[in-house]
Protein backbone atom coordinates (compact mmCIF):
# COMPACT_ATOMS: atom_id res chain seq x y z
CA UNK A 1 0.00 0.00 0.00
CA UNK A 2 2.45 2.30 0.63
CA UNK A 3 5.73 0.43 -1.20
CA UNK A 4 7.94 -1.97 -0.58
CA UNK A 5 7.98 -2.41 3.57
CA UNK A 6 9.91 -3.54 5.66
CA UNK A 7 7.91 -6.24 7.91
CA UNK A 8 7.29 -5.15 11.84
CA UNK A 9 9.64 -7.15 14.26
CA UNK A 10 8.54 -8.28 17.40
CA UNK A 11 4.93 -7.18 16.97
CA UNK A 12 1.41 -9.97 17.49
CA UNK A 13 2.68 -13.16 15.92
CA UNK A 14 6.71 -12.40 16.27
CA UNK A 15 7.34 -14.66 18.39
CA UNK A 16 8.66 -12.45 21.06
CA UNK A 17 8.33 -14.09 24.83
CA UNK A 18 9.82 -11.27 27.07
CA UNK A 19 7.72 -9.10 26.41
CA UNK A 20 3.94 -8.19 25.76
CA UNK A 21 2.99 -7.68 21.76
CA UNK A 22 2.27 -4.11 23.09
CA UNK A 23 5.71 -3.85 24.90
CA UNK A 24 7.40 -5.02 21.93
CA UNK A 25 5.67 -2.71 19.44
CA UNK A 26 5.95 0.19 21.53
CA UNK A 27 9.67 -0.66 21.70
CA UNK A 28 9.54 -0.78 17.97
CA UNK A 29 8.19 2.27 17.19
CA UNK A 30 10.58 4.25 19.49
CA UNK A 31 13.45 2.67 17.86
CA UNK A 32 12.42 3.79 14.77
CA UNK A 33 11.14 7.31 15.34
CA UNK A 34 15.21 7.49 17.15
CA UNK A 35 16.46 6.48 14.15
CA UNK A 36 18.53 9.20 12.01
CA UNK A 37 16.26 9.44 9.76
CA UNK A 38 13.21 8.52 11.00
CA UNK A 39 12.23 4.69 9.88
CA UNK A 40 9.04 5.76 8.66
CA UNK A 41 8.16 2.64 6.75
CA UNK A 42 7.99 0.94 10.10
CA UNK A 43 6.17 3.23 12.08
CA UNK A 44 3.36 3.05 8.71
CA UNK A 45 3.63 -0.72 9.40
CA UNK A 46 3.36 -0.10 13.09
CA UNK A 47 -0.03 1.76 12.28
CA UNK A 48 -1.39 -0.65 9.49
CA UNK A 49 -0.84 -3.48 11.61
CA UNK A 50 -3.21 -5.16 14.88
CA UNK A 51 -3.53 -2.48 17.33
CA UNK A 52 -2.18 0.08 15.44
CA UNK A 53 0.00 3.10 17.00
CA UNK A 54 -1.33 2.01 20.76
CA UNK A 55 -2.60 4.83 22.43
CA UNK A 56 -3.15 8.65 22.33
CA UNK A 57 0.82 9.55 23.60
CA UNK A 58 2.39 7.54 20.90
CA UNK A 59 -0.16 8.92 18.13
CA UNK A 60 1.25 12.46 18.88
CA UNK A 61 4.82 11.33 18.22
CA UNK A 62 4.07 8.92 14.86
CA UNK A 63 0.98 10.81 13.34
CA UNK A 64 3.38 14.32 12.87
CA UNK A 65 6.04 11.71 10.95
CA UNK A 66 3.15 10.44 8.71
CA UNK A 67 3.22 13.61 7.44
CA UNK A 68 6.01 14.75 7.12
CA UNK A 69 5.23 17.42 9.94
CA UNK A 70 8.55 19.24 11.69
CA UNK A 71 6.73 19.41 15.41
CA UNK A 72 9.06 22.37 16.07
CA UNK A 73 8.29 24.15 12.90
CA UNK A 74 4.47 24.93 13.65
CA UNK A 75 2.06 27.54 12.23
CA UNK A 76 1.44 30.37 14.33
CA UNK A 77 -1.68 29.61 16.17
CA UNK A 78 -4.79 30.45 14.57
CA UNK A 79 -7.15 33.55 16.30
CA UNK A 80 -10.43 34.88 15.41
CA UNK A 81 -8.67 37.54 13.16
CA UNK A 82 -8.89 34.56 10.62
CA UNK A 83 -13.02 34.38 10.35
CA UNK A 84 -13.23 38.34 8.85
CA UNK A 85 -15.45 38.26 5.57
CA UNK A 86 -14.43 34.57 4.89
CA UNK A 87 -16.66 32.47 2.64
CA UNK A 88 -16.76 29.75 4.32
CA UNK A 89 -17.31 30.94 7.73
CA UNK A 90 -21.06 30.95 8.16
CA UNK A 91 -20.92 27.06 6.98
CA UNK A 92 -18.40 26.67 9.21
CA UNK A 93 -20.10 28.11 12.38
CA UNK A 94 -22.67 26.09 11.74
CA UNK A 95 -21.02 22.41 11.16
CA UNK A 96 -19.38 22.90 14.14
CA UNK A 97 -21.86 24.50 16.32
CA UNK A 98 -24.22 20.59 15.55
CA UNK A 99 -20.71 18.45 16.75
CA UNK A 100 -21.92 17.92 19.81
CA UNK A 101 -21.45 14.33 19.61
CA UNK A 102 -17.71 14.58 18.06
CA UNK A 103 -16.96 15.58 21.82
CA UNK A 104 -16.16 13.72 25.10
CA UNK A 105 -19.47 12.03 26.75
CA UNK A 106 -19.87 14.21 30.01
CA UNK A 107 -17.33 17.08 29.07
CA UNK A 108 -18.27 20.46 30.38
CA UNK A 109 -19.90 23.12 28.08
CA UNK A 110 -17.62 25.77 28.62
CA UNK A 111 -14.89 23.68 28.15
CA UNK A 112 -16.36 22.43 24.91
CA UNK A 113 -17.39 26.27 23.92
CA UNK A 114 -13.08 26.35 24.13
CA UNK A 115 -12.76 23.68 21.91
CA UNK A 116 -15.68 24.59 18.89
CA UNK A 117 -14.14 28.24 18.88
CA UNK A 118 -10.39 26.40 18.36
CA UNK A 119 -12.15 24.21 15.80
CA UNK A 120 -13.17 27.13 13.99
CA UNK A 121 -9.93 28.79 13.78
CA UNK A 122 -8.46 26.02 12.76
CA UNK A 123 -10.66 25.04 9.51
CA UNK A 124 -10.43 28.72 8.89
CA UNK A 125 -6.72 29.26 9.33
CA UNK A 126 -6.46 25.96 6.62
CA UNK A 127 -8.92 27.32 4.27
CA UNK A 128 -7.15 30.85 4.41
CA UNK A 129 -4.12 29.62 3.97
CA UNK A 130 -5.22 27.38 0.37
CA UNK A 131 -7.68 29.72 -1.47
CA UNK A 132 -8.23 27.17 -3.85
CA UNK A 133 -9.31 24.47 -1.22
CA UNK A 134 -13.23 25.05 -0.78
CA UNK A 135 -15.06 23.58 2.66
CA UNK A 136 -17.17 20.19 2.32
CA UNK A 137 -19.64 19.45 5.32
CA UNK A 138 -17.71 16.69 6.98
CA UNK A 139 -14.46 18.70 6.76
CA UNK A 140 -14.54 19.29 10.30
CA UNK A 141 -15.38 15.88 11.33
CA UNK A 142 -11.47 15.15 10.34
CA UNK A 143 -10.16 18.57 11.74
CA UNK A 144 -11.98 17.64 15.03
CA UNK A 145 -10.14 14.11 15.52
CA UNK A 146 -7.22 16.04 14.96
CA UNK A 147 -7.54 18.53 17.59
CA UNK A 148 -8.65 15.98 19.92
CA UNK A 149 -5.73 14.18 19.88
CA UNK A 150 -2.67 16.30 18.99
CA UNK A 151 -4.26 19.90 20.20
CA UNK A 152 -4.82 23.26 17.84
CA UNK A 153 -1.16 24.11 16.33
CA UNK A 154 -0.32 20.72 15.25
CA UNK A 155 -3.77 20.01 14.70
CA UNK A 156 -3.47 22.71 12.08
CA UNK A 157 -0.26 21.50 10.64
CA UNK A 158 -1.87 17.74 9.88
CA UNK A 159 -5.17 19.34 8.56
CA UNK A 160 -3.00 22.04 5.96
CA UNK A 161 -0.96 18.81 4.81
CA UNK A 162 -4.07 16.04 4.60
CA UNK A 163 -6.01 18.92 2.66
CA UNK A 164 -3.30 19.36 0.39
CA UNK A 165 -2.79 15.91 -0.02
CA UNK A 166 -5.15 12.72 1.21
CA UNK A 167 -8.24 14.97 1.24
CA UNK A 168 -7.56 17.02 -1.47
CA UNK A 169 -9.91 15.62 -4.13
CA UNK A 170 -12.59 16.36 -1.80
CA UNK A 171 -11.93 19.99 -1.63
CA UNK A 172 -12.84 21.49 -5.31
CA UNK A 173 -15.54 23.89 -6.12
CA UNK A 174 -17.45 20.90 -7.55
CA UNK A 175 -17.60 17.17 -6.44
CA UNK A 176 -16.59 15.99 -9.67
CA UNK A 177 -13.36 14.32 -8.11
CA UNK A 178 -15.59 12.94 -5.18
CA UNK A 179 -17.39 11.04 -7.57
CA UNK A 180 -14.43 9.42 -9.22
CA UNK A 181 -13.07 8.53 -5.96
CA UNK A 182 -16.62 6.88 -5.41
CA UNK A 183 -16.11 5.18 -8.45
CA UNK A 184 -13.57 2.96 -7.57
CA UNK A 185 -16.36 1.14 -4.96
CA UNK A 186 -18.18 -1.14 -7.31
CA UNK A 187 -15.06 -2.43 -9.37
CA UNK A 188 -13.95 -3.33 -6.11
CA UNK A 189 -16.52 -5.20 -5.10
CA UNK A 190 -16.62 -7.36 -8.08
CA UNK A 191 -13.24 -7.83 -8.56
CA UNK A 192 -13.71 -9.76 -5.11
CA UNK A 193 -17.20 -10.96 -5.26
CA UNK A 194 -19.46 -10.58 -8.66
CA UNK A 195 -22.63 -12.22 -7.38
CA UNK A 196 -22.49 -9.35 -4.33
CA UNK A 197 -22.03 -6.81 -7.06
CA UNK A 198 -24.89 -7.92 -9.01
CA UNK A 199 -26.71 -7.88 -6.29
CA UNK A 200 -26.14 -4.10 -5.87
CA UNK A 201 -26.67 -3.32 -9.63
CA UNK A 202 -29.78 -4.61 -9.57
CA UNK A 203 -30.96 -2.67 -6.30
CA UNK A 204 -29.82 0.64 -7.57
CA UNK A 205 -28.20 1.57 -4.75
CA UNK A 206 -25.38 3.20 -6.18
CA UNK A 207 -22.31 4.66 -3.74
CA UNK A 208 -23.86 7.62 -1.81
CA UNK A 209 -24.34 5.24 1.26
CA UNK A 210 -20.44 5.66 1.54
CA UNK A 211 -19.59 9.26 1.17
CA UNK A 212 -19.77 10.35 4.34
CA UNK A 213 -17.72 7.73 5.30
CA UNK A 214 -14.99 8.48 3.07
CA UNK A 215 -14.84 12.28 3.10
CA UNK A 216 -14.74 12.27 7.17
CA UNK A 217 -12.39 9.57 7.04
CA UNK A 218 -15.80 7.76 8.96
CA UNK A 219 -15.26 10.07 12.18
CA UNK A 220 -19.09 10.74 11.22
CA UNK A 221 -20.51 7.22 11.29
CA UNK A 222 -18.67 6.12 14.61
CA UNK A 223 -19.57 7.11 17.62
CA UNK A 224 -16.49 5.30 19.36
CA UNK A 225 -13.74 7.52 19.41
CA UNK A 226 -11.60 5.27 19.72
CA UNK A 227 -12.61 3.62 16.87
CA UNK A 228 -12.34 6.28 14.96
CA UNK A 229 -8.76 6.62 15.50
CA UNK A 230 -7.80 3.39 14.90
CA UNK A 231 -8.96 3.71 11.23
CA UNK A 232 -7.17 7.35 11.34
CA UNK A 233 -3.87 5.89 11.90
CA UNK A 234 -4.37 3.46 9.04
CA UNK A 235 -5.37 6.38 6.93
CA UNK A 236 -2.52 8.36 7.76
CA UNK A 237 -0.23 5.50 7.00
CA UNK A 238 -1.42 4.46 3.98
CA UNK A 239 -2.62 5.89 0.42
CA UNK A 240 -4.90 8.45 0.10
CA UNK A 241 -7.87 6.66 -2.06
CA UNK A 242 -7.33 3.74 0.90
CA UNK A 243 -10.79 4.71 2.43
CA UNK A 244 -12.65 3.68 -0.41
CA UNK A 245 -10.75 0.59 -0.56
CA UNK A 246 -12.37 0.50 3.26
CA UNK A 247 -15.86 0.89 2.22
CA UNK A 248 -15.97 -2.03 -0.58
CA UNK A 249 -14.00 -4.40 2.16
CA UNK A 250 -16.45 -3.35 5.02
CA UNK A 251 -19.50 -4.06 1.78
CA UNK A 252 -17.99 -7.06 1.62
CA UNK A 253 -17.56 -7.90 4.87
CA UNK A 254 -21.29 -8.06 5.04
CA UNK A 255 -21.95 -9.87 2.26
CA UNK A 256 -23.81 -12.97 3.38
CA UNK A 257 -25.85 -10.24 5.27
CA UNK A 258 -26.99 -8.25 2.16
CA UNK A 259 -27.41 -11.02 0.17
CA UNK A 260 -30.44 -12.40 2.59
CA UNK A 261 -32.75 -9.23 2.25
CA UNK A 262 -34.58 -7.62 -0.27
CA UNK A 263 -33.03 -6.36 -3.70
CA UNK A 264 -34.03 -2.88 -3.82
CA UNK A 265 -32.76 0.55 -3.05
CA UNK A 266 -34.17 1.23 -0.04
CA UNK A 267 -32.92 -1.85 1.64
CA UNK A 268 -30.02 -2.54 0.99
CA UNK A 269 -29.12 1.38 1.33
CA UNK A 270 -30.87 1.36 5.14
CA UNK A 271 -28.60 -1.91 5.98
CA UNK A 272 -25.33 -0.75 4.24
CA UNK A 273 -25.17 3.33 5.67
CA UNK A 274 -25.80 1.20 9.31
CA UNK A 275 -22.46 -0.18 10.71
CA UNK A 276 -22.84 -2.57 13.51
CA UNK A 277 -21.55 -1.70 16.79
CA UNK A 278 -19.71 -5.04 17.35
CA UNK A 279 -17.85 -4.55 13.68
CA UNK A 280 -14.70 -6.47 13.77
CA UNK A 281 -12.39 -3.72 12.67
CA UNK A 282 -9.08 -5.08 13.29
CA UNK A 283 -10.08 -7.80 10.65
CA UNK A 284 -11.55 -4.58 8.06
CA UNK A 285 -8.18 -2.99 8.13
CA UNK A 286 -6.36 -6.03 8.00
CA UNK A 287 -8.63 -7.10 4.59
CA UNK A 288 -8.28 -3.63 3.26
CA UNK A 289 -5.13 -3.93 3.51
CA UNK A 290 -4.62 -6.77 1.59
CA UNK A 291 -7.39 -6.14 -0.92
CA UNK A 292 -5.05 -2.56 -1.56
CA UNK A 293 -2.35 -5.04 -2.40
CA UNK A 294 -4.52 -7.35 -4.87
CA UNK A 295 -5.76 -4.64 -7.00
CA UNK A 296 -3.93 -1.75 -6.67
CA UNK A 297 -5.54 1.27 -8.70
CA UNK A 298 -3.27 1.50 -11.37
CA UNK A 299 -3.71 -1.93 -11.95
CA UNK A 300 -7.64 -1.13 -11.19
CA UNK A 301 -8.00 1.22 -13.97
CA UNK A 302 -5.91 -0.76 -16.37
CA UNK A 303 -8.97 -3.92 -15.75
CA UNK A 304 -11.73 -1.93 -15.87
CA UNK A 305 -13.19 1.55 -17.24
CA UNK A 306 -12.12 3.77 -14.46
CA UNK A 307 -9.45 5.76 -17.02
CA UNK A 308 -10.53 9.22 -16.34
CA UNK A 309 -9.43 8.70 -12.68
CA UNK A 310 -5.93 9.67 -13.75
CA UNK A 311 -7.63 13.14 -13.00
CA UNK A 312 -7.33 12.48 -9.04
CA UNK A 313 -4.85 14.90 -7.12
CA UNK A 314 -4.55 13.49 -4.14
CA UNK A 315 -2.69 9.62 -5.37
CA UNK A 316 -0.35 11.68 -7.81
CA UNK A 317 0.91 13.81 -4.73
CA UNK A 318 0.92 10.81 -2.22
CA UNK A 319 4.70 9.59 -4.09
CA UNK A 320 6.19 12.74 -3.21
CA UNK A 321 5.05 13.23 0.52
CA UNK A 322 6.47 9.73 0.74
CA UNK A 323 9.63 10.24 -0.67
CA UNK A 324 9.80 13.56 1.59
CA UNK A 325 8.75 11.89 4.69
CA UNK A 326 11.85 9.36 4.58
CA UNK A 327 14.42 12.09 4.76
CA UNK A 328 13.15 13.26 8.68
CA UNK A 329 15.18 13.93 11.50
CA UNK A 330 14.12 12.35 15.03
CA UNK A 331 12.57 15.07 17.39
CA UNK A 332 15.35 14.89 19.52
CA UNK A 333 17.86 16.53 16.87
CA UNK A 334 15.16 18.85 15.56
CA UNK A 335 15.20 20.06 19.01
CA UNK A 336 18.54 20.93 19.32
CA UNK A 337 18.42 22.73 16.18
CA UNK A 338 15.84 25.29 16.93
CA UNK A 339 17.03 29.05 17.70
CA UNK A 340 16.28 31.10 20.66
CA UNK A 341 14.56 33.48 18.16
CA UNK A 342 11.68 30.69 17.58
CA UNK A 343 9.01 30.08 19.82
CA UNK A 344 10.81 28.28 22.03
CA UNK A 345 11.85 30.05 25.68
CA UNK A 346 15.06 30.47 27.36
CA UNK A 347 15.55 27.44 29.46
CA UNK A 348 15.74 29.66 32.43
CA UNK A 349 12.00 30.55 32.40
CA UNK A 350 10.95 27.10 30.94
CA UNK A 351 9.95 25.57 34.53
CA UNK A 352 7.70 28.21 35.68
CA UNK A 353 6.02 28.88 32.29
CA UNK A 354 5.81 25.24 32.20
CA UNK A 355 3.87 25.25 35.41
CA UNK A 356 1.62 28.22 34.07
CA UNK A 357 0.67 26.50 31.19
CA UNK A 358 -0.64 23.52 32.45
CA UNK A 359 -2.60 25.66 35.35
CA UNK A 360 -4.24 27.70 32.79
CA UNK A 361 -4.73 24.59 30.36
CA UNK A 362 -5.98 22.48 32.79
CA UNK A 363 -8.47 25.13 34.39
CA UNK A 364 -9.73 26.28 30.84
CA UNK A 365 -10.12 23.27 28.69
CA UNK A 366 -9.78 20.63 31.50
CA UNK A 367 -9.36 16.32 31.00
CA UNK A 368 -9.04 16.47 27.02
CA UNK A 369 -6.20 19.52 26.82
CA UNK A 370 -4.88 18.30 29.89
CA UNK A 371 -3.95 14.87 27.98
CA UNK A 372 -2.28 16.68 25.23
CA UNK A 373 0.06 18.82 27.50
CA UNK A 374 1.05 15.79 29.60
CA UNK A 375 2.72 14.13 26.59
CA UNK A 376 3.71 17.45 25.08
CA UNK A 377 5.74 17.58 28.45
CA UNK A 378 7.31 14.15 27.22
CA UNK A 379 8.53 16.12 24.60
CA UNK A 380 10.05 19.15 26.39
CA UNK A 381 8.26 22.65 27.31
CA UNK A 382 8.90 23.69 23.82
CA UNK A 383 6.45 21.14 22.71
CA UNK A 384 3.86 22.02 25.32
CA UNK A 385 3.81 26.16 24.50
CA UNK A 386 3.67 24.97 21.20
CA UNK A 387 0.52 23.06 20.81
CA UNK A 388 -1.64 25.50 21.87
């Protein structure tokens, strides 16, 4: 999926006996994100394979590398300033103003009210920044999984790359590219399964059941968070059109299912757009995976009719951030080359600033930003001034 790769060591099924399969993949992926430059082949194995990148500290060290994001080089965090006469910004308020349920079960409103007004900025800041990327409702179902997780300036770094790059074809004036991204579903399904793909034909149902989940990267359809970012690291790691590649495995998946009811459209679209709570999702990523492998979509469009595809931005680009990404430096050596004229503060005033930080972090935003600047402390006080 993403090249040649080299395969994880000591990870479920390598045999290891000192250690956990967790132990030994955590091990693994801090070997390689030490490594001069960063081995980011394994940590996009580490993400691909069972368990993916572990938890919510390691995802803010790996998901940065993904990209290709320098976690010391940030864009200046993003203020109100940004909304003035914007385009966008009305559609904006809005989407995020109904994301209630994107949040934490149980958080506090006000601290909440923090995080929609960051969410804003950010999806502004992005859309500022690229006036030739337009907004799509479901944009900030990605940009909210990212603030989550790795808080608002490097938040806004991942979103200004993925836009430019994995969600690009998503983001013209027209959702001409959208559909030929869509198109790939059905080849896929017959390529695996014809009888399943007949079946479909003849119920009209076509692909809208699946948009949502591929322009949100299916932050919209789960309600498990966690969930949600198990699939993200897998999309991070891996091609850009590999969420469509998602949808015809997780079709597939339920094939017996489908087959049972009634051919027609409203059926079988009701039963496809709802995903089970008890999905097996380890085994969809692990089938995507290797269904990515099988039919890869030059070899895709070569088989079947799906010619005018060559037209998609975002798989042309994907080469290039790879080829980009391979040539990073491990944090710790970006950290001892930035300048006392950057963000970062003398070490002298570090501690205390440190200290203020979390206070004011922890009594604004409480349990969500207070995760972030724990691990950002991992990563020095640099880190932790940065990230918000």
């Amino acid at each position: 999926m993403t090249g040649k790769r080299r395969p994880p060591r000591n990870v479920p099924g390598g045999g290891g006996r000192s250690l956990s399969w967790r132990k030994q993949k955590s091990v693994l992926i801090h070997e390689a994100l030490t490594q001069d430059p960063v081995d980011v082949e394994t940590l996009r194995a580490a993400a691909v394979t069972e368990g993916g990148l572990l938890g919510q500290e390691v995802r803010r060290r790996v998901w940065p590398k993904l990209l290709n994001i320098n976690v010391f080089s940030l864009p200046a965090k993003p203020g109100p300033a940004i909304r003035t006469n914007h385009r966008d910004y009305n559609q904006v308020l809005m989407d995020v103003r109904r994301s209630l349920r994107r949040f934490p079960t149980g958080m506090a409103s006000e601290e909440r009210s923090v995080l929609q007004e960051q969410l804003i900025d950010m999806i502004l800041y992005v859309l500022r920044s690229h006036p030739e990327l337009h907004y799509y409702q479901g944009y900030h179902d990605v940009a909210v999984t990212l603030l989550l997780t790795v808080g608002l300036r490097l938040g806004t770094a991942m979103l200004q790359t993925l836009s430019t790059h994995h969600l690009r074809d998503f983001m013209d004036p027209t959702m001409e590219r959208t559909r030929c991204v869509l198109s790939y579903l059905m080849p896929l399904i017959q390529s695996e399964s014809p009888a399943l793909h007949d079946f479909l034909l003849r119920s009209e149902v076509g692909c809208i059941f699946a948009l949502s989940w591929l322009i949100t990267w299916y932050g919209h359809v789960l309600s498990d968070f966690h969930k949600v970012l198990r699939m993200y690291d897998f999309f991070l790691a891996s091609h850009p059109l590999t969420p469509v590649y998602c949808a015809a495995q997780m079709v597939l998946l339920r094939e017996d299912e489908v087959l049972q009811g009634d051919c027609d459209l409203p059926t079988v679209h009701q039963l496809l757009s709802t995903i089970p709570n008890d999905f097996p999702y380890e085994t969809l990523i692990a089938r995507t995976h290797s269904l990515f492998q099988r039919h890869p979509p030059t070899q895709l469009e070569r088989q079947t009719s799906l010619q005018r595809l060559k037209s998609i931005s975002s798989s042309s680009s994907f080469r290039s951030l790879q080829i980009s990404s391979a040539q990073q430096r491990p944090d710790f050596v970006l950290r001892q080359q930035v300048t006392p004229t950057s963000d970062v503060l003398p070490v002298r005033s570090q501690n205390t600033l440190v200290k203020l930080a979390v206070w004011g972090i922890s009594a604004s935003l409480g349990a969500a930003a207070l995760a972030v600047t724990q691990t950002a402390m991992e990563w020095g006080p640099d880190l932790l001034l940065g990230l918000f």
